[in-house]
PDB file of N, CA and C in Angstrom:
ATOM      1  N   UNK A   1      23.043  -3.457 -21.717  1.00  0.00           N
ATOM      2  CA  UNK A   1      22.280  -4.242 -20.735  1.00  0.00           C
ATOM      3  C   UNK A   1      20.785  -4.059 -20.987  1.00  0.00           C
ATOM      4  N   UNK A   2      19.876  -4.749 -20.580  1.00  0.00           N
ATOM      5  CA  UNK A   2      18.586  -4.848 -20.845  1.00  0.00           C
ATOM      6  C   UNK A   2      17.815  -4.174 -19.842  1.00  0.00           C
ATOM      7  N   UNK A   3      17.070  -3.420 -19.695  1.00  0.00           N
ATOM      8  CA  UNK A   3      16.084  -2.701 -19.210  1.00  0.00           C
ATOM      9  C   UNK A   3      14.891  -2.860 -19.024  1.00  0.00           C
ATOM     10  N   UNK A   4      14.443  -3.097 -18.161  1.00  0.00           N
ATOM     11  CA  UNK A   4      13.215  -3.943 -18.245  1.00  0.00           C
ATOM     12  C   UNK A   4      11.935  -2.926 -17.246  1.00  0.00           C
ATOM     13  N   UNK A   5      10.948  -2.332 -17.232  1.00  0.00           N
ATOM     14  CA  UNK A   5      10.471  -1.495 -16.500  1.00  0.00           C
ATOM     15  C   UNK A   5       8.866  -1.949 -16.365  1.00  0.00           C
ATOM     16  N   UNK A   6       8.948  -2.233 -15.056  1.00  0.00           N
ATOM     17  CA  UNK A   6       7.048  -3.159 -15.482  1.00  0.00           C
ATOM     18  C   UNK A   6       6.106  -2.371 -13.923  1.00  0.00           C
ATOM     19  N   UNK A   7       5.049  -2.014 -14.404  1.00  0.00           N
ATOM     20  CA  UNK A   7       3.983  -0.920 -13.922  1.00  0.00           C
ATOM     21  C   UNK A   7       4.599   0.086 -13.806  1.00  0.00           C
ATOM     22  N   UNK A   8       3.983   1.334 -13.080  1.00  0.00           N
ATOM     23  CA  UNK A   8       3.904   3.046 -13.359  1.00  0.00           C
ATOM     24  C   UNK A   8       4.408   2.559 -11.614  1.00  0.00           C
ATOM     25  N   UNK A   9       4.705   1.754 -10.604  1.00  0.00           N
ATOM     26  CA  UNK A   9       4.950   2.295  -9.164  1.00  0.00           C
ATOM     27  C   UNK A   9       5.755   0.979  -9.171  1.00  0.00           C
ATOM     28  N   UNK A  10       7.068   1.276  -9.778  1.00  0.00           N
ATOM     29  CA  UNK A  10       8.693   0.273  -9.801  1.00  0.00           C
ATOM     30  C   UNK A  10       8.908   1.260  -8.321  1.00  0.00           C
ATOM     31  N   UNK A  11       9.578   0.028  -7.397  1.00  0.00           N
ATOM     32  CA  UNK A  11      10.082   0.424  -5.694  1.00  0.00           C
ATOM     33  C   UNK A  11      11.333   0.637  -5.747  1.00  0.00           C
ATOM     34  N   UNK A  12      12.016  -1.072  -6.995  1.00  0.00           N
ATOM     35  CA  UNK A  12      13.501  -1.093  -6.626  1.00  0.00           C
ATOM     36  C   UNK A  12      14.189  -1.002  -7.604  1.00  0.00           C
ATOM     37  N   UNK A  13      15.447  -1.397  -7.679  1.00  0.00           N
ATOM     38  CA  UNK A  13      16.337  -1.026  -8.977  1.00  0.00           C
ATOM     39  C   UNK A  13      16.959  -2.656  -8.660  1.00  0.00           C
ATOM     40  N   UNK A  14      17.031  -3.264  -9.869  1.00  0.00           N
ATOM     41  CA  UNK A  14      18.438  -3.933  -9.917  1.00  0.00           C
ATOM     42  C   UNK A  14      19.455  -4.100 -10.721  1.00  0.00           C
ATOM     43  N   UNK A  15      20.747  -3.892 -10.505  1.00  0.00           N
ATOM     44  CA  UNK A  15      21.832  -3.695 -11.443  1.00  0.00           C
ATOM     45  C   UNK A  15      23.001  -4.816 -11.024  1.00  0.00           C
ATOM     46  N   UNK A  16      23.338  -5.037 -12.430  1.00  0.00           N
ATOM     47  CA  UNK A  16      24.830  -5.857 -12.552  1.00  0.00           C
ATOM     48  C   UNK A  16      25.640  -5.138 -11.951  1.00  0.00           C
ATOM     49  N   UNK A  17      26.916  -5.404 -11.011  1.00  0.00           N
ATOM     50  CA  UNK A  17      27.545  -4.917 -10.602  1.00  0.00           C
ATOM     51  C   UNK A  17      29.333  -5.271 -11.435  1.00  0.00           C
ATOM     52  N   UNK A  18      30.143  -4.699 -11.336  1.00  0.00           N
ATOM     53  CA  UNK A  18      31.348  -5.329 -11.922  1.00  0.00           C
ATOM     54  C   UNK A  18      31.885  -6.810 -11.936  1.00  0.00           C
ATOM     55  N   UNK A  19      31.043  -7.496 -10.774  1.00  0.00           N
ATOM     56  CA  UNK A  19      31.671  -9.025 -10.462  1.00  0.00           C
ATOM     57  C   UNK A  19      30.642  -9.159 -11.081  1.00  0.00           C
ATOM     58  N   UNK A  20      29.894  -8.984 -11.903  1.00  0.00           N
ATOM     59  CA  UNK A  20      28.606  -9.955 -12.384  1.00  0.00           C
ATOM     60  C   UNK A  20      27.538  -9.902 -11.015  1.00  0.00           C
ATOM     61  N   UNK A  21      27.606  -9.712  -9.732  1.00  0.00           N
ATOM     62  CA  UNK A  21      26.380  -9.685  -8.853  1.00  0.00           C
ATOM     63  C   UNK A  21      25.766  -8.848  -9.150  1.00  0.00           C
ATOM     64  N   UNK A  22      24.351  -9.308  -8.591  1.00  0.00           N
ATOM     65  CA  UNK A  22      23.123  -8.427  -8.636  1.00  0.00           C
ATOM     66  C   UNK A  22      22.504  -7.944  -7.460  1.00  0.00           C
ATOM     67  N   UNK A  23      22.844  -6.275  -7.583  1.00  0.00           N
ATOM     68  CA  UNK A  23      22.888  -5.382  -6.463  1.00  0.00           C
ATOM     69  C   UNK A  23      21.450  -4.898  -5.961  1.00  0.00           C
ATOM     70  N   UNK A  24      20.506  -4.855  -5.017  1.00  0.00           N
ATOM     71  CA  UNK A  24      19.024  -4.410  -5.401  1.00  0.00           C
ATOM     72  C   UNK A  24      18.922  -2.978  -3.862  1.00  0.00           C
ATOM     73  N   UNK A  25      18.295  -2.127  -4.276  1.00  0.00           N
ATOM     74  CA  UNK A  25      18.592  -0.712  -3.693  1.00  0.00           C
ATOM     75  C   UNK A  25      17.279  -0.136  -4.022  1.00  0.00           C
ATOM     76  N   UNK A  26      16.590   0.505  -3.127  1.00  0.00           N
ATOM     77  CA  UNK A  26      15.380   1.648  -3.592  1.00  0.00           C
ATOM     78  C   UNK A  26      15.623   2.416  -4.757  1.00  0.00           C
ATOM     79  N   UNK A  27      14.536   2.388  -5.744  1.00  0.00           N
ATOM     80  CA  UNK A  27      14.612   3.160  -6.777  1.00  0.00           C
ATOM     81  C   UNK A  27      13.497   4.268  -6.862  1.00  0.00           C
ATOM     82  N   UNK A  28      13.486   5.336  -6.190  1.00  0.00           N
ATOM     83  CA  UNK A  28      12.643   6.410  -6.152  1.00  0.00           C
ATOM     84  C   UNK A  28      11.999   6.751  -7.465  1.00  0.00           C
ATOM     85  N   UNK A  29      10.855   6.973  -7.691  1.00  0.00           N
ATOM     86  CA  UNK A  29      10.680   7.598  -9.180  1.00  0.00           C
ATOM     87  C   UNK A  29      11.189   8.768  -9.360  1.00  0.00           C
ATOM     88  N   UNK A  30      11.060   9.421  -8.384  1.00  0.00           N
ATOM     89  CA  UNK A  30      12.793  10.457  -9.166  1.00  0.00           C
ATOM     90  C   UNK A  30      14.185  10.020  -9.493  1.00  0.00           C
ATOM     91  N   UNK A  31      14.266   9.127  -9.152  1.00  0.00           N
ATOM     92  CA  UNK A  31      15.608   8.889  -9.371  1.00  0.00           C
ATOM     93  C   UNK A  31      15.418   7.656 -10.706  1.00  0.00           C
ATOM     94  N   UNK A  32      14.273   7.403 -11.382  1.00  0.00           N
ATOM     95  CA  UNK A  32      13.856   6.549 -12.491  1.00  0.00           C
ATOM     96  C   UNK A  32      14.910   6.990 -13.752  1.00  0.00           C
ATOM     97  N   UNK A  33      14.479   8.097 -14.349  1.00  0.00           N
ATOM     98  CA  UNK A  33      15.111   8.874 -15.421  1.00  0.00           C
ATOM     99  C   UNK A  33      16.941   8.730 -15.262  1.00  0.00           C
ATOM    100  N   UNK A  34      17.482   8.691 -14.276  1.00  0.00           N
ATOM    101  CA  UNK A  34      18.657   8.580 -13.869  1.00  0.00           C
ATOM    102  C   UNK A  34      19.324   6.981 -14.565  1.00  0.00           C
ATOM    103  N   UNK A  35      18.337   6.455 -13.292  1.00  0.00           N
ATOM    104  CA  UNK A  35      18.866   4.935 -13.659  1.00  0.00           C
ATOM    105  C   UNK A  35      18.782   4.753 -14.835  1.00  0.00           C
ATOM    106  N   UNK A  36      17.472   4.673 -15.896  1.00  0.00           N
ATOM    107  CA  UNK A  36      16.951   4.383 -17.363  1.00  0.00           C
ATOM    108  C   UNK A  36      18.201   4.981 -17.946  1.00  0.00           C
ATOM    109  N   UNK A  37      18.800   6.498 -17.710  1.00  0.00           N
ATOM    110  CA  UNK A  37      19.553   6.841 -18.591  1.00  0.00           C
ATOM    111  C   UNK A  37      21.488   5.993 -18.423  1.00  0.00           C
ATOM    112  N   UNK A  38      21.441   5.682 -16.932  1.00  0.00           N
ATOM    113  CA  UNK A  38      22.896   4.955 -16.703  1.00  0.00           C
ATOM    114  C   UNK A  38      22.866   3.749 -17.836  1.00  0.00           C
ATOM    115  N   UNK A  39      21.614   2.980 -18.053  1.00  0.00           N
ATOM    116  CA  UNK A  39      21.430   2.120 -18.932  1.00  0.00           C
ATOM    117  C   UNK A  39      21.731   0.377 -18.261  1.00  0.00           C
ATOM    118  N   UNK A  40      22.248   0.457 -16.913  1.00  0.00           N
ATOM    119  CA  UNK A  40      22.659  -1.114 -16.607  1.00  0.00           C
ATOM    120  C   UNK A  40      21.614  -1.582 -15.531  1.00  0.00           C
ATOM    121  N   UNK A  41      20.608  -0.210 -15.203  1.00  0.00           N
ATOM    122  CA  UNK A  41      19.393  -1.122 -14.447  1.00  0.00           C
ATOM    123  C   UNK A  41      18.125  -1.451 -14.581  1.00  0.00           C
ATOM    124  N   UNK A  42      17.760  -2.422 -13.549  1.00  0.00           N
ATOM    125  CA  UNK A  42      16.279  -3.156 -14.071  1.00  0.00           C
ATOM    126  C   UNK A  42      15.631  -2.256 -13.122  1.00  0.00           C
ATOM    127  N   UNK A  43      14.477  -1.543 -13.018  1.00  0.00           N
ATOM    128  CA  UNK A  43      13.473  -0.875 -12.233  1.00  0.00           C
ATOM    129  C   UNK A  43      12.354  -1.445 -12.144  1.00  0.00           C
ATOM    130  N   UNK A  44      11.407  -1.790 -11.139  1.00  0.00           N
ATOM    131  CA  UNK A  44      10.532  -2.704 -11.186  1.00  0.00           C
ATOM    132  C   UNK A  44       9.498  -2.616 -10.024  1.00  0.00           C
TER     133      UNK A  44
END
Protein backbone atom coordinates (compact mmCIF):
# COMPACT_ATOMS: atom_id res chain seq x y z
CA UNK A 1 0.00 0.00 0.00
CA UNK A 2 1.21 3.51 -0.51
CA UNK A 3 2.24 5.76 2.21
CA UNK A 4 1.99 9.00 1.86
CA UNK A 5 3.21 11.44 4.88
CA UNK A 6 2.90 15.31 4.24
CA UNK A 7 4.27 18.03 6.99
CA UNK A 8 6.14 17.28 10.45
CA UNK A 9 2.27 17.80 12.45
CA UNK A 10 0.09 14.68 10.44
CA UNK A 11 -3.34 14.64 13.09
CA UNK A 12 -4.89 11.60 11.30
CA UNK A 13 -4.29 8.26 9.87
CA UNK A 14 -6.09 6.78 6.99
CA UNK A 15 -6.21 3.14 6.20
CA UNK A 16 -7.83 0.59 3.79
CA UNK A 17 -9.79 -1.53 5.71
CA UNK A 18 -10.59 -5.32 4.54
CA UNK A 19 -13.86 -4.23 2.54
CA UNK A 20 -11.78 -1.78 0.65
CA UNK A 21 -13.29 1.28 3.07
CA UNK A 22 -11.43 4.02 4.22
CA UNK A 23 -11.18 4.13 7.95
CA UNK A 24 -9.86 7.75 9.41
CA UNK A 25 -8.82 7.74 13.37
CA UNK A 26 -6.28 10.12 15.31
CA UNK A 27 -2.82 9.46 14.53
CA UNK A 28 -0.64 10.63 17.48
CA UNK A 29 3.00 11.20 16.55
CA UNK A 30 3.76 8.54 18.78
CA UNK A 31 1.90 6.29 17.40
CA UNK A 32 3.53 7.53 13.65
CA UNK A 33 6.45 4.89 13.64
CA UNK A 34 3.75 2.19 14.35
CA UNK A 35 1.45 2.98 11.62
CA UNK A 36 4.58 3.74 8.90
CA UNK A 37 5.82 0.35 10.04
CA UNK A 38 2.05 -1.65 9.71
CA UNK A 39 2.64 -0.28 6.12
CA UNK A 40 -1.36 0.13 5.01
CA UNK A 41 -1.62 3.79 6.37
CA UNK A 42 -1.80 7.28 5.04
CA UNK A 43 -0.71 9.84 7.99
CA UNK A 44 -1.33 13.32 7.23
Amino acid sequence: MIKSHFGPHHGFVARVSVDNSLESCPCPESEHDLWQTLGYAICF
